[in-house]
Protein backbone atom coordinates (compact mmCIF):
# COMPACT_ATOMS: atom_id res chain seq x y z
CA UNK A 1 0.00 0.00 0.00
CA UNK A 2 1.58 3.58 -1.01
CA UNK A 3 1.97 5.65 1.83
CA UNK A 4 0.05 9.44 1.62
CA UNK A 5 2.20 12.87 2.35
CA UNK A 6 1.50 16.45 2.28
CA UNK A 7 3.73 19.33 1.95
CA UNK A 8 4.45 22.48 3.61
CA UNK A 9 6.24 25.15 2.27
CA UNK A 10 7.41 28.34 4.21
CA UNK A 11 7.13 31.48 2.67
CA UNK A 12 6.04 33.46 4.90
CA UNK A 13 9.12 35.46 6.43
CA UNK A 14 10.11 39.01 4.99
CA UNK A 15 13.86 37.67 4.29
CA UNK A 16 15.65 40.67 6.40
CA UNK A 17 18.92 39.81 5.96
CA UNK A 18 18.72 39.98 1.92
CA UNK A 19 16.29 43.15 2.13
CA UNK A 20 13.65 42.03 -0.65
CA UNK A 21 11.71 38.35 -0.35
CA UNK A 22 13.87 35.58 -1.48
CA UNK A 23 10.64 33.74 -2.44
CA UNK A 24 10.44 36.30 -5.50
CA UNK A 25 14.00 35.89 -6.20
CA UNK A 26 14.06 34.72 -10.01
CA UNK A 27 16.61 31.98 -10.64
CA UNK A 28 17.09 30.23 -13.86
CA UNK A 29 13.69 32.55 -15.37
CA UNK A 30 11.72 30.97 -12.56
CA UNK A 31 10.84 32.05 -9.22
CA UNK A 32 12.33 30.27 -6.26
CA UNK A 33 8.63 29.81 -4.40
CA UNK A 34 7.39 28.41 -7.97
CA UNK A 35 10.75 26.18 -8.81
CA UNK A 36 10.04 24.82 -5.07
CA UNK A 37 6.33 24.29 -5.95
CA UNK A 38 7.17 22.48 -9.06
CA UNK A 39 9.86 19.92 -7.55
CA UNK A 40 7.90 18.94 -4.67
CA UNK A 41 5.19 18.17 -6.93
CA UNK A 42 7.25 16.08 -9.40
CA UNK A 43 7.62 13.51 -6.51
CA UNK A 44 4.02 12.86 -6.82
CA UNK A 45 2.85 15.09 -3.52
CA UNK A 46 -0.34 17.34 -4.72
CA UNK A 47 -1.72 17.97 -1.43
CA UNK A 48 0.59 21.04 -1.19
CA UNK A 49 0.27 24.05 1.16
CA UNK A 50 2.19 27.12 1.40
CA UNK A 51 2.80 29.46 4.21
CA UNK A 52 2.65 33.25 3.21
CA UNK A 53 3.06 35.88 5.40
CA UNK A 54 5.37 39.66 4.47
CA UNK A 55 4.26 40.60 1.10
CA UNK A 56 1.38 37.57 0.68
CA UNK A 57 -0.27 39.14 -2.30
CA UNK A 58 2.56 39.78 -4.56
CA UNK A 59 3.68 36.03 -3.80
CA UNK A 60 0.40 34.94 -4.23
CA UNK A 61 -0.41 37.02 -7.60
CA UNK A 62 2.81 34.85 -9.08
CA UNK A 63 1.70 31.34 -8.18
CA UNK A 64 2.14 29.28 -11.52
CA UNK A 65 1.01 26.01 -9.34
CA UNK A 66 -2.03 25.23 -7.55
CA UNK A 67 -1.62 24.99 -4.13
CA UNK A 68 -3.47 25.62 -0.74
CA UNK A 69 -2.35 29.16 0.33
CA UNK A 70 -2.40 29.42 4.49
CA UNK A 71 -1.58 32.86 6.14
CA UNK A 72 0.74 32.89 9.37
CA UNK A 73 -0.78 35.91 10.70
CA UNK A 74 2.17 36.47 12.87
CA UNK A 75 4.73 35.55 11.34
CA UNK A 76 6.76 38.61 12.46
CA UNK A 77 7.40 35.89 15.53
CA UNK A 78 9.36 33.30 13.38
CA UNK A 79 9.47 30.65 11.41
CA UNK A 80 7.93 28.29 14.81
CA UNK A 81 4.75 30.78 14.09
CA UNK A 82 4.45 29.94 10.47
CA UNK A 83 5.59 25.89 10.81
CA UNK A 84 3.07 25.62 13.49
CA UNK A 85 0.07 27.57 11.01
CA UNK A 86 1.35 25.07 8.02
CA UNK A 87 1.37 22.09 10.14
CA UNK A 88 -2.12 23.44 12.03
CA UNK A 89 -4.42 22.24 9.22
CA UNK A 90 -2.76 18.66 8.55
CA UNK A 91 -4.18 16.79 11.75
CA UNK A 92 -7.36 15.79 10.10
CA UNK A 93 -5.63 14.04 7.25
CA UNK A 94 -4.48 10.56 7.98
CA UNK A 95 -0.71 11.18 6.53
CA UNK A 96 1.90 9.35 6.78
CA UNK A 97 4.16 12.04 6.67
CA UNK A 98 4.48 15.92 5.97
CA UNK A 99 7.26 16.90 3.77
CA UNK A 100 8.59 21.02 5.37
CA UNK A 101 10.91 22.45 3.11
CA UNK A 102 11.48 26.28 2.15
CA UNK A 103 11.80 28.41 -0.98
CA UNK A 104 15.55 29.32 -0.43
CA UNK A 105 17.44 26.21 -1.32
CA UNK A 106 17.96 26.63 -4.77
CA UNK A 107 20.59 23.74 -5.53
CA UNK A 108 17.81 21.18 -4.29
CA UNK A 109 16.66 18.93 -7.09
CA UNK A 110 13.67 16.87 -7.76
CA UNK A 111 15.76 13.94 -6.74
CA UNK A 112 16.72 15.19 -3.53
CA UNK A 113 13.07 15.70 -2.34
CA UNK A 114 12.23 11.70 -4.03
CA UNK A 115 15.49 10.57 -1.47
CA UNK A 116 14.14 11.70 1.71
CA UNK A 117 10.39 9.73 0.25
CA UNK A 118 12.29 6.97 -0.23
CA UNK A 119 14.08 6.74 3.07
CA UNK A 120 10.44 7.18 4.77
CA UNK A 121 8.58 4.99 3.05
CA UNK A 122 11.08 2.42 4.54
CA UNK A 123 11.10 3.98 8.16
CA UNK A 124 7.38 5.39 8.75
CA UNK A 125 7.43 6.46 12.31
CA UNK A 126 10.88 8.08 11.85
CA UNK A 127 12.42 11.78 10.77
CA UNK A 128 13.83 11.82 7.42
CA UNK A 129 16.32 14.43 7.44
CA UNK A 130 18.49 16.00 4.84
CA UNK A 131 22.48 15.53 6.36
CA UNK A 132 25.12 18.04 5.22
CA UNK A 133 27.97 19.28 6.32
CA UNK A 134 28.45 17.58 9.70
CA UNK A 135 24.23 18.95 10.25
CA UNK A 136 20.85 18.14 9.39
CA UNK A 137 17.80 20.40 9.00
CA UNK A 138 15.46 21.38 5.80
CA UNK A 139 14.22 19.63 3.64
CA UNK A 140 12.70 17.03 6.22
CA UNK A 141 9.89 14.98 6.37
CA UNK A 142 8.10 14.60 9.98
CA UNK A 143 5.69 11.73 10.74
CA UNK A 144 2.07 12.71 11.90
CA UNK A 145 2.65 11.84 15.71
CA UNK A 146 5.03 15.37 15.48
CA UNK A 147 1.28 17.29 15.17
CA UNK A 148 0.42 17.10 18.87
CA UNK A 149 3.65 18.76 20.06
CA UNK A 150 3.07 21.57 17.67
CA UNK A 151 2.25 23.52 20.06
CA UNK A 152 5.69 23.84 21.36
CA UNK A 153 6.49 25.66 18.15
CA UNK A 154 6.93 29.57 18.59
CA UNK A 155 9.42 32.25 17.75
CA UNK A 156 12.45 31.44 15.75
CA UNK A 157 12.77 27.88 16.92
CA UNK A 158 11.58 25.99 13.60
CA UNK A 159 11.18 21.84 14.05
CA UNK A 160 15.04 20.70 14.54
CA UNK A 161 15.09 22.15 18.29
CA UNK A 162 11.80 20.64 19.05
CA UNK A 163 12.86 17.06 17.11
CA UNK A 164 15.78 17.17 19.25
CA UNK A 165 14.15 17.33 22.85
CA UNK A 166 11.28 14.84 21.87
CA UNK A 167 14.13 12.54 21.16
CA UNK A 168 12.80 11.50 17.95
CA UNK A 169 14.79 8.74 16.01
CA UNK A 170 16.40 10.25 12.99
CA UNK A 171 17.50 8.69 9.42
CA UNK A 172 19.76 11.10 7.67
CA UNK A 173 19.61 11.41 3.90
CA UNK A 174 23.05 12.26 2.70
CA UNK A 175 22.24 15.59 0.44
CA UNK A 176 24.89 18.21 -0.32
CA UNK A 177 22.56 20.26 -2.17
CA UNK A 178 20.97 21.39 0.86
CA UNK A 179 23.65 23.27 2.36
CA UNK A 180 22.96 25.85 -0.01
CA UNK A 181 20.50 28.71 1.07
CA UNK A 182 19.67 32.13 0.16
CA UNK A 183 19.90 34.82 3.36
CA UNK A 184 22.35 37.38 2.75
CA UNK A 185 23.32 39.59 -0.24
CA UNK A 186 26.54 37.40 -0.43
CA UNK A 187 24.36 33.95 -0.30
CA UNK A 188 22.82 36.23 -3.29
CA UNK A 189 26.30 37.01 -5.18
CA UNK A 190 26.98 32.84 -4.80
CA UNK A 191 23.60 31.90 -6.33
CA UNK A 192 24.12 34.08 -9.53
CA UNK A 193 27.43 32.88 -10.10
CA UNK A 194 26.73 29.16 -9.92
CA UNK A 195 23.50 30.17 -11.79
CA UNK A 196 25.96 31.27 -14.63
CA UNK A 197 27.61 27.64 -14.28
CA UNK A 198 24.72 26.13 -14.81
């Protein structure tokens, strides 16, 4: 029997560090909150909700994708605010697991995403976590048990602290592509450049 996932996407912070919303950045003539859209998709997830917040209408007026939009009405408190609004509305689903990844990591592939659905579909009632660079974090996928302790989720904190004092068992998904994020004018000056390589 195939297992059933959702997705949550987080979009929802103003990006202060970079000064303008990385989820409008364009990067190879797409925009990173579409190219994230469209990847998560091509692993077969529809059932696909993103979190807008700072700037929701001119994020949601360039949606190329259909997807269920969810407002984090305070998400001026963190990304905890606007995981726990995502992950608010996926209790009544009978998942298996909830894929939480972000707009900003623009070297993740389609194949990346498929790895960590791989891993889970092996190991259920686990955390599938993307490993890199001696860490894990985003993209992860979280099995549905995580949804009654989401109401530990505030501020900044986003699921790894909370993951970490629940004890949860973790299988790490090797995937170098993740280390690669978009925060600061200089993470900014590194994505052009390797968007010129490639």
């Amino acid at each position: 029997m195939s297992l059933k996932y959702a997705a949550v996407i987080l979009a929802a912070g103003c990006s202060s560090r970079l000064g303008h919303p990385k989820q409008l950045v364009c990067f190879q003539e797409e925009f990173l909150v579409n190219r994230t859209i469209r990847l998560v998709k091509s692993t077969g997830i529809n059932d696909i909700s993103l979190v807008v917040g700072f700037q929701k209408e001119r994020i949601i007026d360039v949606l190329s994708h259909q997807v269920t939009q969810i407002e984090a009405k305070q998400w001026q408190q963190g990304m905890g605010n606007s995981l726990h609004s995502g992950l608010a509305v996926q209790s009544l689903k009978h998942l298996d697991g909830i894929l939480i990844t972000t707009c900003d990591l623009y070297r993740i592939q389609a194949h990346d995403y498929q790895a960590l659905l791989d891993c889970h579909s092996k190991n259920p009632q686990h955390y599938v976590v993307a490993s890199y660079q001696n860490t894990w974090g985003n993209p992860l996928i979280i099995p549905p048990t995580f949804l009654q302790h989401i109401h530990l989720l505030s501020g900044k904190r986003g699921a790894k602290p909370l993951i970490t004092s629940l004890n949860g068992v973790l299988k790490k998904v090797l995937m170098e592509n993740a280390q690669w994020d978009l925060d600061t004018p200089e993470d900014l000056v590194q994505l052009r450049q390797y968007e010129k390589r490639n």
